[in-house]
C-alpha atoms as a PDB file:
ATOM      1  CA  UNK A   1      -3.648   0.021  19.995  1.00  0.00           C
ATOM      2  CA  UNK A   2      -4.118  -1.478  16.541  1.00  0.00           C
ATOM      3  CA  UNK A   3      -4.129   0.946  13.654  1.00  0.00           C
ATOM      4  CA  UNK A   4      -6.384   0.539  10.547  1.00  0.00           C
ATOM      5  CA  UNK A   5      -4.796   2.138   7.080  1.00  0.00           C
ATOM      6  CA  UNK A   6      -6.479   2.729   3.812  1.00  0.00           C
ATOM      7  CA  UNK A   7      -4.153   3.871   0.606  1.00  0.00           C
ATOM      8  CA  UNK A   8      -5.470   4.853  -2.781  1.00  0.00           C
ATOM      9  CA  UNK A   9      -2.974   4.319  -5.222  1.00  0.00           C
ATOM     10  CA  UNK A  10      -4.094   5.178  -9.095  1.00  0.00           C
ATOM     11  CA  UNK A  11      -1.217   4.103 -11.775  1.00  0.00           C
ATOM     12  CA  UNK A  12      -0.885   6.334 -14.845  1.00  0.00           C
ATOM     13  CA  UNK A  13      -2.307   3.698 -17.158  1.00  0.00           C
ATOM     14  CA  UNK A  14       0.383   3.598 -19.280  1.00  0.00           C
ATOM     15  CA  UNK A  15       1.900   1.547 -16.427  1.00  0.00           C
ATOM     16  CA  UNK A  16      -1.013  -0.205 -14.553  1.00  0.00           C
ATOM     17  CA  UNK A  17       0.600  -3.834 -15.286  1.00  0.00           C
ATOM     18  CA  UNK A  18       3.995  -2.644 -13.897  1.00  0.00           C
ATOM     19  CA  UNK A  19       2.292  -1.012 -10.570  1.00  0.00           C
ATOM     20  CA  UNK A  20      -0.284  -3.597 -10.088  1.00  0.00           C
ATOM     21  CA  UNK A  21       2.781  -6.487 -10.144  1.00  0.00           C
ATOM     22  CA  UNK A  22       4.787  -3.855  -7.777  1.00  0.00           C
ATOM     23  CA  UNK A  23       1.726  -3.881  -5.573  1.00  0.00           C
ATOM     24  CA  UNK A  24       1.658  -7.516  -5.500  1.00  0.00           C
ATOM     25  CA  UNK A  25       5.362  -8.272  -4.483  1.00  0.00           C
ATOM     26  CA  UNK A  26       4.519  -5.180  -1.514  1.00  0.00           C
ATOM     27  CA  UNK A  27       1.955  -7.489  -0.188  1.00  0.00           C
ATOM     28  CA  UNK A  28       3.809 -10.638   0.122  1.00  0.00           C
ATOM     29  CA  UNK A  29       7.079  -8.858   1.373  1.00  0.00           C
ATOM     30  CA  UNK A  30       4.821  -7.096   3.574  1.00  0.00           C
ATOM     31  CA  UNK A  31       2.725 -10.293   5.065  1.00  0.00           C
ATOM     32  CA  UNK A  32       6.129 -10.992   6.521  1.00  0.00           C
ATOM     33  CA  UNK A  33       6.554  -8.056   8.556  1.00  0.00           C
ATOM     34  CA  UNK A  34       5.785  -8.858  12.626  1.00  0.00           C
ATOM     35  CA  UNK A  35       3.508  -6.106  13.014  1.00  0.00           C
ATOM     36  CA  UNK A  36       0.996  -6.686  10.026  1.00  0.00           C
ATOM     37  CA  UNK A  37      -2.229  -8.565  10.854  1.00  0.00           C
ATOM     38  CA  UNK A  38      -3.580  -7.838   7.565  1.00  0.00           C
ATOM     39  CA  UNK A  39      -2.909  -6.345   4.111  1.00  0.00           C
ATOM     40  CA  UNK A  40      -5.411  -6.616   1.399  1.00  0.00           C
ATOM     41  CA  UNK A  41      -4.974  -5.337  -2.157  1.00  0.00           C
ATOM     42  CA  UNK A  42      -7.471  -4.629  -4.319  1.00  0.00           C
ATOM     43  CA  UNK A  43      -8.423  -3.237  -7.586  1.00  0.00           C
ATOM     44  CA  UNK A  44     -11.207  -0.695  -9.029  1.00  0.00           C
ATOM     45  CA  UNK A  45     -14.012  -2.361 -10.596  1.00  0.00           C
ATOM     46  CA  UNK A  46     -14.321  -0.111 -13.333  1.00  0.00           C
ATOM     47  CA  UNK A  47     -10.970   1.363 -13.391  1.00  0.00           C
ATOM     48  CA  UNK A  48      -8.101  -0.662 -13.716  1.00  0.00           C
ATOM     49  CA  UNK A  49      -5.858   1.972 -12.251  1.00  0.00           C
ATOM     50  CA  UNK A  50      -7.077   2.316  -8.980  1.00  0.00           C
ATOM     51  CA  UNK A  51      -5.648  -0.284  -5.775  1.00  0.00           C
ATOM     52  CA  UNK A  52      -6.917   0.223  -2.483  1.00  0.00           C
ATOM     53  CA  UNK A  53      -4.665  -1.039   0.439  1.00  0.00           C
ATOM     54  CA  UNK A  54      -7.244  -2.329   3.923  1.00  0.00           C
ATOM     55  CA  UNK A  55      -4.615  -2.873   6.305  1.00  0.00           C
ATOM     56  CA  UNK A  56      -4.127  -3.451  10.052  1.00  0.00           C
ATOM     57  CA  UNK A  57      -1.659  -2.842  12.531  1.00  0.00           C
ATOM     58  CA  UNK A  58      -0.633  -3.825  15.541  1.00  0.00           C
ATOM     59  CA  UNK A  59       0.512  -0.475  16.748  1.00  0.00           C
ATOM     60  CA  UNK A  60       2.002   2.620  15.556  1.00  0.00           C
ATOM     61  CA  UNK A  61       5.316   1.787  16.345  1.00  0.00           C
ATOM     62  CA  UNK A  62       5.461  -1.214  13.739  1.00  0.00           C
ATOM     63  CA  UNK A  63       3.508   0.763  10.855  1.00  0.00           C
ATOM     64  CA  UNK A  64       6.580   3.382  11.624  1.00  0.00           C
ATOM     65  CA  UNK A  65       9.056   0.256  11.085  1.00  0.00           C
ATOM     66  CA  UNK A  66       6.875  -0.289   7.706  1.00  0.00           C
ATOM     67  CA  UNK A  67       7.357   2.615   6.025  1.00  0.00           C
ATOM     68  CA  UNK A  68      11.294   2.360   6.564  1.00  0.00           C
ATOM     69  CA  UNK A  69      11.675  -0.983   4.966  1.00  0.00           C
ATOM     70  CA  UNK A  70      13.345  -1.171   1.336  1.00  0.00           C
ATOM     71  CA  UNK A  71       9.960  -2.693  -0.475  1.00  0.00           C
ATOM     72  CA  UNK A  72       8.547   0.401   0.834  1.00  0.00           C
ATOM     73  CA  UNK A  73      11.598   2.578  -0.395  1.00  0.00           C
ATOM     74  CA  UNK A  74      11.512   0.507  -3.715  1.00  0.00           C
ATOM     75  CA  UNK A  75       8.056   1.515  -4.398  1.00  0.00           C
ATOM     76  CA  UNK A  76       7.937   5.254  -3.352  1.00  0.00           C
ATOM     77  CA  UNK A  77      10.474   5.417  -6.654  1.00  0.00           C
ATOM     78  CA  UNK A  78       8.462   3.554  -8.761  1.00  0.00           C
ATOM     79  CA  UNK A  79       5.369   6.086  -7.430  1.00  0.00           C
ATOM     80  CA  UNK A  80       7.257   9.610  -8.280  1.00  0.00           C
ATOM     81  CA  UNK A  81       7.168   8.762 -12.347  1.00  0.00           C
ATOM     82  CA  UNK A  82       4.214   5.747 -12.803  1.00  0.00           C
ATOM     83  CA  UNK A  83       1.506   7.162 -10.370  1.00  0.00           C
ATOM     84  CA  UNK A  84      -1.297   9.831 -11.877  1.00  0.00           C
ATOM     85  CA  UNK A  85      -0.921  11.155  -8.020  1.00  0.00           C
ATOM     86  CA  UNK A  86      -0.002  11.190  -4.756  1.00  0.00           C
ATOM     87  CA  UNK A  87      -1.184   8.221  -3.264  1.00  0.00           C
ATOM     88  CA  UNK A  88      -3.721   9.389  -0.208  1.00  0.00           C
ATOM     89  CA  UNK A  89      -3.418   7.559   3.386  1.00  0.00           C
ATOM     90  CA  UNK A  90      -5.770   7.437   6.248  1.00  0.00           C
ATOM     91  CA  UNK A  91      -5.201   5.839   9.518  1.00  0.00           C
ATOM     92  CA  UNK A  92      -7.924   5.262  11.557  1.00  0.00           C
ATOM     93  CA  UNK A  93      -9.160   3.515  14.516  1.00  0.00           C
ATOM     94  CA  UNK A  94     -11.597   1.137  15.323  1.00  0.00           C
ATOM     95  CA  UNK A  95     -14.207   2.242  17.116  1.00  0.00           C
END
């Protein structure tokens, strides 16, 4: 079953340039990865600091494999100090 993931991520702005390009390299490391179908970044409108992550799945099993691989490791450091907060994650499914 395909799995559909949202992320809010808001940058401290102090650092929105350095998150935003950390975002970007995430999505074409990530594009690679057998299991994504799709993985769109975007940013807020009105506020720079907030990126929104629409991505889908082809199972559980290979969004598991996702969040083990070292661009994913990478970032979670960069989060703990250049993030205003914890980014928040829903998966859903279609229905």
């Amino acid at each position: 079953m395909k799995v559909y993931v949202t992320a809010i991520i808001k940058s401290k702005p102090e650092f929105t340039t350095e998150v935003k390009a950390a975002l970007q390299n995430m999505v074409v490391e990530i594009l690679k990865e057998e299991a994504c179908i799709q993985y769109d970044l975007q940013q807020g409108l009105t506020d720079d600091n907030t990126f929104i992550f629409h991505e889908i799945w082809e199972n559980e099993a290979g969004l598991d494999l996702h969040g083990q691989q070292p661009h994913i490791t990478s970032f979670k450091v960069l989060a703990a100090t250049k993030l205003e907060e914890k980014p928040i994650v829903v998966r859903t499914k279609l229905i």
